[in-house]
Protein backbone atom coordinates (compact mmCIF):
# COMPACT_ATOMS: atom_id res chain seq x y z
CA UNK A 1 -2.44 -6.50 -17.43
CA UNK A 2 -5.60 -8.71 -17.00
CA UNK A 3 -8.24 -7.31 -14.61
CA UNK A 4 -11.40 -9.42 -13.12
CA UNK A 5 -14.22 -8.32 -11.68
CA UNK A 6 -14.47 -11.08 -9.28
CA UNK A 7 -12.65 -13.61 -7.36
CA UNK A 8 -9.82 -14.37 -8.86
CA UNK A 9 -7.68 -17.78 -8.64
CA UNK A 10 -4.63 -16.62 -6.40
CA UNK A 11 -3.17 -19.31 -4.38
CA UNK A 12 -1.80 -18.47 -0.58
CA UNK A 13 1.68 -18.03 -0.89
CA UNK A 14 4.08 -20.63 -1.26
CA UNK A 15 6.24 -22.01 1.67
CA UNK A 16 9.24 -19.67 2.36
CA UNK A 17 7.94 -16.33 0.73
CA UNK A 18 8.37 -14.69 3.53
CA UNK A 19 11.49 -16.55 5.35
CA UNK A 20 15.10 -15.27 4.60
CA UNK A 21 17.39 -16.73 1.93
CA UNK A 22 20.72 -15.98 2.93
CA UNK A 23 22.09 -17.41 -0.87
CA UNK A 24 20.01 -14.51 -2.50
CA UNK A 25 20.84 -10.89 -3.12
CA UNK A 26 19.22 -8.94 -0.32
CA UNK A 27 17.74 -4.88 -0.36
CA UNK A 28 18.38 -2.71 2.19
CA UNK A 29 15.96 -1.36 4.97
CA UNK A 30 16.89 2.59 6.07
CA UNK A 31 15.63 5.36 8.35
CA UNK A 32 14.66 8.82 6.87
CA UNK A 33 13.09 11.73 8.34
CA UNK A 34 11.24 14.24 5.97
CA UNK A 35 10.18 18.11 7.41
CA UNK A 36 6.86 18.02 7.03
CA UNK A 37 4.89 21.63 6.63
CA UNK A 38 1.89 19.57 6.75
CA UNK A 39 2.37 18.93 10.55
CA UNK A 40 5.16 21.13 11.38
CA UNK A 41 8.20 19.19 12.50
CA UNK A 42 10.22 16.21 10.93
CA UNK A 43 8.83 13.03 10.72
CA UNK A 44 10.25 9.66 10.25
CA UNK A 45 9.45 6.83 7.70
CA UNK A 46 11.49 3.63 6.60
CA UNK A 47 12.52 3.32 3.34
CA UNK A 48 13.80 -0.59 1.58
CA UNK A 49 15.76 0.07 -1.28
CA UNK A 50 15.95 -3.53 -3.52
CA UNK A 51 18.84 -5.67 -4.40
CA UNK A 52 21.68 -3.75 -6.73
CA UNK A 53 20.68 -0.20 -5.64
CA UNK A 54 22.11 2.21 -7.36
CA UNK A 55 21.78 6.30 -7.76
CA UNK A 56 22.16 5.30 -11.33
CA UNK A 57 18.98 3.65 -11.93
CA UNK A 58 15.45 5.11 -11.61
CA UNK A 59 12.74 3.59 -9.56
CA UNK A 60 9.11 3.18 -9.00
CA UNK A 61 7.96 3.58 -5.36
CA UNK A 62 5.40 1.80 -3.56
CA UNK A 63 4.29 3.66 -0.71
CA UNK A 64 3.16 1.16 1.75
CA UNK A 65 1.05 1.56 4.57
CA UNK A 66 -0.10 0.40 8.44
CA UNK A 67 -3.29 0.31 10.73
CA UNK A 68 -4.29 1.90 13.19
CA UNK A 69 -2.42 0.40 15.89
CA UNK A 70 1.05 0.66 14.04
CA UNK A 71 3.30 2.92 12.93
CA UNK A 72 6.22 3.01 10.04
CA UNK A 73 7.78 -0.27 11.71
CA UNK A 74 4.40 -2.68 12.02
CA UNK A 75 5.44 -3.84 8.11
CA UNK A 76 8.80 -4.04 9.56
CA UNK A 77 8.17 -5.97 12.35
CA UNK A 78 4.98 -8.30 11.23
CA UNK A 79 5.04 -7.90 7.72
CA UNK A 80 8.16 -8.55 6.26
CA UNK A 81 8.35 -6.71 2.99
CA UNK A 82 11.75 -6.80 2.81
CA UNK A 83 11.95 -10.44 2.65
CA UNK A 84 9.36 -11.00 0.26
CA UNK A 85 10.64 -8.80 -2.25
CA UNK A 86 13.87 -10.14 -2.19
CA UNK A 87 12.33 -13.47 -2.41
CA UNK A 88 10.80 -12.53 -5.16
CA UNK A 89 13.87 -10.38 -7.03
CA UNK A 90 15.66 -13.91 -6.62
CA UNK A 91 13.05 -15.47 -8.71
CA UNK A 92 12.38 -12.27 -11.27
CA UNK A 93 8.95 -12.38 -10.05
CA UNK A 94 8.37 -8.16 -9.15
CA UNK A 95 10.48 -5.42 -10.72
CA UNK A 96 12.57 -3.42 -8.95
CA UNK A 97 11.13 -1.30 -6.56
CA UNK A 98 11.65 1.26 -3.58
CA UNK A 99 9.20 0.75 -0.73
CA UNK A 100 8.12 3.52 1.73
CA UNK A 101 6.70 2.70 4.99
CA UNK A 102 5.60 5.95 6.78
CA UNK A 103 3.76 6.85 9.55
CA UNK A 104 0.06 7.36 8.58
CA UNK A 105 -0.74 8.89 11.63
CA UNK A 106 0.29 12.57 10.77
CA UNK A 107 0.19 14.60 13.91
CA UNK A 108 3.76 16.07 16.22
CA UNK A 109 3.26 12.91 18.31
CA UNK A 110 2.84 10.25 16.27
CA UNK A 111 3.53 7.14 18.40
CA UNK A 112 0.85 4.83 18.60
CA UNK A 113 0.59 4.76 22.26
CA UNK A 114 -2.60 5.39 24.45
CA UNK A 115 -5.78 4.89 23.00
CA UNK A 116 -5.27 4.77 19.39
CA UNK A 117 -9.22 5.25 18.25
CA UNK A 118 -9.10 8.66 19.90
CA UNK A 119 -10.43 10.99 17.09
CA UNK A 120 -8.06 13.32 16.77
CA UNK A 121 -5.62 10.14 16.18
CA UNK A 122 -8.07 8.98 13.71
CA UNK A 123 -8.52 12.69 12.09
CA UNK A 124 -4.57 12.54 12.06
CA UNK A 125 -4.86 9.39 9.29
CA UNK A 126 -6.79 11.82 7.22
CA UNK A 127 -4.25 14.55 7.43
CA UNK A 128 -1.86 12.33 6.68
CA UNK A 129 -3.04 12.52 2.74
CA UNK A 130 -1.45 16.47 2.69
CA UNK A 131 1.58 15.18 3.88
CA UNK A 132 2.06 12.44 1.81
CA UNK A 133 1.20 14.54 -1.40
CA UNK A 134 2.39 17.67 -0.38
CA UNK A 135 6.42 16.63 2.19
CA UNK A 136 6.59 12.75 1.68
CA UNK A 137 6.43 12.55 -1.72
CA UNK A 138 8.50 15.77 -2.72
CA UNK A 139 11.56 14.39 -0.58
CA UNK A 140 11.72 10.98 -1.65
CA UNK A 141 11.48 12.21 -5.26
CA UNK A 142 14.56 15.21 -4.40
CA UNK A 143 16.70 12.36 -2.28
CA UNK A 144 16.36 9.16 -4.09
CA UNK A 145 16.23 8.31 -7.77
CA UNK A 146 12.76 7.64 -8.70
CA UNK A 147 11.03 7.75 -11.28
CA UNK A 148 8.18 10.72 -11.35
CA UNK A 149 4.97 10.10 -12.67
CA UNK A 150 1.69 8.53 -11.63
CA UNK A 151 2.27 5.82 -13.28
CA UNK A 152 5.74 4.52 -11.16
CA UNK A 153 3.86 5.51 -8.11
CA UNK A 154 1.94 3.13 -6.16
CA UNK A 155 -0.07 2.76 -2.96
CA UNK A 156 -1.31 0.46 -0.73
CA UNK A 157 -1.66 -0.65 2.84
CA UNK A 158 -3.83 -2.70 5.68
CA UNK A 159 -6.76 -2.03 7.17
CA UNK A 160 -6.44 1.99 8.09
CA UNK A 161 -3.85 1.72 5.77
CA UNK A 162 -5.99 0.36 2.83
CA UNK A 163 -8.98 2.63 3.77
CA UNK A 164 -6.14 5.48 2.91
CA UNK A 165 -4.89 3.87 0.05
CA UNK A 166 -8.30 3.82 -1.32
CA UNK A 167 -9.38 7.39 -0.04
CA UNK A 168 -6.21 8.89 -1.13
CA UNK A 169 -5.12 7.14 -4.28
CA UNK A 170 -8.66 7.21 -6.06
CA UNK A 171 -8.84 10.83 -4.91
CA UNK A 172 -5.65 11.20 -6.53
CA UNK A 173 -5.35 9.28 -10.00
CA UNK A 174 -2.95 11.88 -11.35
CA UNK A 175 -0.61 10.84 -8.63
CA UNK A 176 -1.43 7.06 -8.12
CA UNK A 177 -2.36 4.82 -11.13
CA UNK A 178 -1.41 1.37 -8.73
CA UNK A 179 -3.97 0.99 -5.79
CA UNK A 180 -4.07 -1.53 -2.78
CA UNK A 181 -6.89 -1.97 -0.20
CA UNK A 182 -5.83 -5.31 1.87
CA UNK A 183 -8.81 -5.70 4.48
CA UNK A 184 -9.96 -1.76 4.22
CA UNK A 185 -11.30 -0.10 7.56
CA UNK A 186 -15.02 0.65 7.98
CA UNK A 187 -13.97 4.44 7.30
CA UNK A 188 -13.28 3.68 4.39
CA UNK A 189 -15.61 6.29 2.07
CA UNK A 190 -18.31 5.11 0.30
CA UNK A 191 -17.94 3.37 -3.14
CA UNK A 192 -20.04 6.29 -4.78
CA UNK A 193 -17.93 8.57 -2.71
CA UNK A 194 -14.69 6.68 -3.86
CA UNK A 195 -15.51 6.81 -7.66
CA UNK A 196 -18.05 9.10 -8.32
CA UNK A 197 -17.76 9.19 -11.81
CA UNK A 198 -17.01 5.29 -12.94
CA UNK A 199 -15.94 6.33 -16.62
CA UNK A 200 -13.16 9.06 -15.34
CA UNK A 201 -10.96 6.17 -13.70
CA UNK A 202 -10.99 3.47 -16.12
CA UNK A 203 -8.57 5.18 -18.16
CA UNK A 204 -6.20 6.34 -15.06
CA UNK A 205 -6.16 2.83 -13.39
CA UNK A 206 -3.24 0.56 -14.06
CA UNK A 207 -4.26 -1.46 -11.31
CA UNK A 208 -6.70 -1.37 -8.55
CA UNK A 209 -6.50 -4.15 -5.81
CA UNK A 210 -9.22 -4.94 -3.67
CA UNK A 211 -8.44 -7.84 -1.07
CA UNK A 212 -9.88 -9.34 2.35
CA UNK A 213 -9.88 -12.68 4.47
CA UNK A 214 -13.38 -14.12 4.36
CA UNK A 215 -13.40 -14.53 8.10
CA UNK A 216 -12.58 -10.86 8.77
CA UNK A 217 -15.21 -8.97 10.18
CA UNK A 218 -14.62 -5.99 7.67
CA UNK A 219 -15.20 -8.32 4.80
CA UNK A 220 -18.65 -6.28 4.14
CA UNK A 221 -16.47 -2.83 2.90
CA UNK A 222 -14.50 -4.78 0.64
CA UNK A 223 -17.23 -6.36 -0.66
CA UNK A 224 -19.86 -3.48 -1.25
CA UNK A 225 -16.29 -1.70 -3.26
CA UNK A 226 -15.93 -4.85 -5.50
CA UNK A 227 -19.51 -4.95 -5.93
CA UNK A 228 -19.89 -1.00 -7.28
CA UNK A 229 -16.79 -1.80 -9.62
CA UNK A 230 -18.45 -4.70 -10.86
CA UNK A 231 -21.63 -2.48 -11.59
CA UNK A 232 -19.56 -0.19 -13.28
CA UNK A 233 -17.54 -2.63 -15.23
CA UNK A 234 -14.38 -1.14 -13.59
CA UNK A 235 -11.53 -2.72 -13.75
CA UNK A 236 -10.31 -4.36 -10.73
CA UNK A 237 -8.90 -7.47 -8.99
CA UNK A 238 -11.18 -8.50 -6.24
CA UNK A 239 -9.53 -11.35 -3.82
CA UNK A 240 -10.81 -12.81 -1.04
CA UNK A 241 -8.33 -15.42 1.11
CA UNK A 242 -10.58 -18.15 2.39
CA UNK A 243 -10.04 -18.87 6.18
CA UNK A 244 -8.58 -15.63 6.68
CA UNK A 245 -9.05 -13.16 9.61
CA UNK A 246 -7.75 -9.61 10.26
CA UNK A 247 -4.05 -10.60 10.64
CA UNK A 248 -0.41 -10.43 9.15
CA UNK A 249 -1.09 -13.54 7.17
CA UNK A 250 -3.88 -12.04 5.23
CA UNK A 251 -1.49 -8.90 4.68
CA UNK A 252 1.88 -10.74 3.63
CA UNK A 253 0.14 -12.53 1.08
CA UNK A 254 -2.29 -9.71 -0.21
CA UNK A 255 1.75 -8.11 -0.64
CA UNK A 256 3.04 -11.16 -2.13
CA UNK A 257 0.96 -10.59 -4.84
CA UNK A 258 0.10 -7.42 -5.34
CA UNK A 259 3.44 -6.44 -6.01
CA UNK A 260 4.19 -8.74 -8.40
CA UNK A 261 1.93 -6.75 -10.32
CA UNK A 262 3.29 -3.69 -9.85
CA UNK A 263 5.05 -1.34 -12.43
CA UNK A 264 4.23 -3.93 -15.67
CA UNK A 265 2.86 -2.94 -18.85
C-alpha cells in the first residue's frame, strides 16, 4: 500500500462508474434488522452482498455510512454503491466485499424526519458507536460469512458519517484498520483528540482516508486532520476534489476510490 501525506493525483471518476451495466455480473442489495441492546428494539440496515455470493466464501465488510439528514437508504438512493462496485468487480478493480449501510442515528425512532440537528438526534450519532461495536457488528459476523478481524473490517462514510468513521474507527484500531472520512462534519473531534498518541496508530493503520471538495464549506476539518498527520508523519491519503461542494458527487467518487483500496496487502 503506498500512503501520502498530501494531495494525491486521483482523477474524478471515469464516465459510467456509477451507471448500470446490464452485461456485467451484478451484487445484491437486502434488508436486515439486528436487536440492538444498545437502543432496545430492532433496527434496520441494508446490506449489498457482491457478485458470486456465496456462504462458502469469507468476506471483508465495509461498513458504510450517511449524514445527518439520511438514514440506511441515502447511499441507496444518492449514492449508488451498488453500482460502483459492480462496476468495478467487472473490471477486477476492488475485491470482493460486503457493504453495510446502517442507520447512524441510534435512537427507537430513527427516521430522519423533523428537525434533524436536534441534539438528542445528534447525541443519537454518538450512541450509535455502542451499537455498531457492541449489536451491528456481532450479527453480521453470526449471519453472514465474514471474515473476523480488524483487518477485513472497514469504515467509512459522509459528512456525519465520516466524522463517525473517524471518531469511531481511530477510537477503535483493534476493530477497524481501513478508515474513511469523505467531507467530515465540524463535530468531528479534534486531531489531538483523534490520535493522541501519533506512534500507537502507525502500526494499526492499513489505510486511513481523508477526503473533501475544495468548495465545501467543511474543507477546514479535513484539512487541520491532514495537517496533524502530516506533523506526525502518519500515514494517510489526503484528497481534495477540486470544484467540489458538499454533495453526492464528492461522495461517489471519494467511494470509487477508496474502495478500490480496500482489503489489499
Amino acid at each position: 500500500m503506498h500512503f501520502t501525506y498530501s494531495q494525491t493525483p486521483f482523477n474524478y471518476a471515469p464516465k459510467g462508474f456509477d451507471s448500470i451495466q446490464e452485461n456485467i455480473p451484478h451484487g445484491k442489495i437486502d434488508s436486515i434488522q439486528y436487536f440492538s441492546k444498545t437502543v432496545g428494539n430492532k433496527r434496520k440496515a441494508l446490506i449489498y452482498t457482491p457478485p458470486g455470493y456465496s456462504k462458502k466464501n469469507k468476506y471483508p465488510v465495509l461498513y458504510l455510512l450517511h449524514g445527518i439528514g439520511g438514514d440506511e437508504k441515502e447511499w441507496l438512493k444518492h449514492g449508488k454503491p451498488q453500482v460502483i462496485l459492480d462496476n468495478l468487480y467487472a473490471e477486477n478493480k476492488a475485491e470482493p466485499m460486503i457493504a453495510v449501510l446502517p442507520n447512524g442515528r441510534a435512537m427507537k425512532d430513527d427516521r430522519a424526519i423533523g428537525n434533524v440537528f436536534d441534539s438528542i438526534k445528534v447525541k443519537a450519532f454518538a450512541t450509535f458507536e455502542k451499537d455498531l461495536l457492541n449489536d451491528l457488528i456481532p450479527y453480521i459476523e453470526s449471519h453472514f460469512p465474514v471474515i473476523s478481524n480488524r483487518e477485513t473490517r472497514a469504515l467509512a462514510g459522509l459528512s456525519m458519517g465520516g466524522r463517525q468513521s473517524l471518531n469511531f474507527g481511530l477510537a477503535n484500531l483493534d476493530t477497524f484498520a481501513w478508515i474513511g472520512g469523505f467531507s467530515s462534519a465540524p463535530n468531528t473531534k479534534s486531531p489531538e483528540v483523534l490520535v493522541p498518541d501519533p506512534d500507537a496508530v502507525k502500526d494499526k493503520l492499513k489505510l486511513l482516508w481523508i477526503s473533501c471538495g475544495d468548495m465545501d464549506r467543511l474543507m477546514l476539518f479535513s484539512q487541520r486532520t491532514h495537517e496533524y498527520l502530516e506533523k506526525y508523519n502518519i500515514p494517510h491519503i489526503y484528497y481534495v476534489e477540486p470544484d467540489g461542494k458538499h454533495d453526492f458527487k464528492v461522495w461517489k467518487n471519494d467511494l470509487y476510490h477508496f474502495s478500490q483500496l480496500l482489503f489489499k496487502p
